[in-house]
Protein backbone atom coordinates (compact mmCIF):
# COMPACT_ATOMS: atom_id res chain seq x y z
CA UNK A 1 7.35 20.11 8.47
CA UNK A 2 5.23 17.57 10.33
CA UNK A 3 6.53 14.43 12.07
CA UNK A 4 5.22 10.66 12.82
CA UNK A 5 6.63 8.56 15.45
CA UNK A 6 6.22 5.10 13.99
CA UNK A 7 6.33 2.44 17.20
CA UNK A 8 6.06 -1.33 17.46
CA UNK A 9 8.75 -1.92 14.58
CA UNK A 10 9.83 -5.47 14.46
CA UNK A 11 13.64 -5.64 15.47
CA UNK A 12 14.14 -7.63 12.25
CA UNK A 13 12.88 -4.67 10.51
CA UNK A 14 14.25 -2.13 11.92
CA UNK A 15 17.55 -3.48 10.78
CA UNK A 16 16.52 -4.02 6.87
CA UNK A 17 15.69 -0.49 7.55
CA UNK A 18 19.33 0.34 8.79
CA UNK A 19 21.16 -2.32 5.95
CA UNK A 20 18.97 -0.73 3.14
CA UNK A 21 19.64 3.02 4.30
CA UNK A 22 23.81 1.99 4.57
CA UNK A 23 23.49 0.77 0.91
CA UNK A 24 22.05 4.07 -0.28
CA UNK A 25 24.11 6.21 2.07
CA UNK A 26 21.26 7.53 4.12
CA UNK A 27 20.26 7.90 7.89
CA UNK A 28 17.38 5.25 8.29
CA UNK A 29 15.23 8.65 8.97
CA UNK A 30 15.56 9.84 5.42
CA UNK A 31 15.24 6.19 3.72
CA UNK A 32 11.99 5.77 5.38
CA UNK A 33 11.19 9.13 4.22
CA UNK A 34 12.23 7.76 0.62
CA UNK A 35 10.13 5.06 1.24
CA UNK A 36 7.17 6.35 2.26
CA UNK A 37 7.24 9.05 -1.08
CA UNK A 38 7.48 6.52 -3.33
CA UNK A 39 4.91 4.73 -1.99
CA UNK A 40 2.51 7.37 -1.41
CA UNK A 41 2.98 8.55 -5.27
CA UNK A 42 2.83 5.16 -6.66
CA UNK A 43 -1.22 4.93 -5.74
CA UNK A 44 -3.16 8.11 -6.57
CA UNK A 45 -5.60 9.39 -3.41
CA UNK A 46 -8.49 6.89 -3.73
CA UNK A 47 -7.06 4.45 -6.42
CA UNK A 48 -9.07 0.81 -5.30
CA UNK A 49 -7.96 -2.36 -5.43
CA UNK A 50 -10.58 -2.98 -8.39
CA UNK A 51 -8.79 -0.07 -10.26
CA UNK A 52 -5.13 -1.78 -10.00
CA UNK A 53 -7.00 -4.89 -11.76
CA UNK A 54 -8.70 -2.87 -14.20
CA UNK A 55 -5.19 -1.32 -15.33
CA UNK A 56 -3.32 -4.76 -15.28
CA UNK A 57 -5.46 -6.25 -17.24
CA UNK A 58 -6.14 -2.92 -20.07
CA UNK A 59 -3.11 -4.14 -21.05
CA UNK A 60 -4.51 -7.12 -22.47
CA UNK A 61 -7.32 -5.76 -24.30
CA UNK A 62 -11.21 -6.65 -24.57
CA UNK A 63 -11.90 -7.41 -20.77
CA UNK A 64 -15.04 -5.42 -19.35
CA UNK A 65 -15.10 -5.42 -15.96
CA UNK A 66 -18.63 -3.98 -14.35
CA UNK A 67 -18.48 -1.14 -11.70
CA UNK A 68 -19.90 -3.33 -8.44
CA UNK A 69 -20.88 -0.34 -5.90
CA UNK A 70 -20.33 -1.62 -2.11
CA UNK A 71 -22.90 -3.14 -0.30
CA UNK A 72 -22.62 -3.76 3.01
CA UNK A 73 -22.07 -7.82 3.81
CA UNK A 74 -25.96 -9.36 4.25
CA UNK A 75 -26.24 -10.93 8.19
CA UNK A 76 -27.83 -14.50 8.61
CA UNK A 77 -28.79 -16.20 11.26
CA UNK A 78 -25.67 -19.04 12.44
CA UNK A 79 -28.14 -22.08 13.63
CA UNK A 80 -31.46 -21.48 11.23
């Protein structure tokens, strides 16, 4: 099994990390674990933010949203 070391954890964190693992009865190790699975399997490898619009609004019905490929940000001149 691999491991992380996670550093630079906010002391007011780290202890919503400590009171949420005591109200599920689990070492802070394993709720972070539970944590990050969750969060990992809520958004599918490559799922954009464009795609978590596209499914909110499905649910309303007759809204096309165009594919918009990337383009890099055009430079201009500050002062011209």
């Amino acid at each position: 099994m691999a491991s992380i070391t996670i550093r630079g954890l906010d002391d007011s964190l780290k202890q919503r990390l400590r009171v949420r693992a005591a109200e599920h009865g689990r070492s802070m190790e394993e709720e972070a674990r539970e944590i990050l699975r969750c969060g990992v399997a809520s958004q599918p490898l490559g799922f954009t933010r464009i795609d978590k619009i596209r499914a909110r609004i499905a649910e309303i019905g007759a809204v096309e949203i165009p594919e918009i490929p990337n383009q890099p940000i055009r430079s201009r001149s500050l002062g011209k």
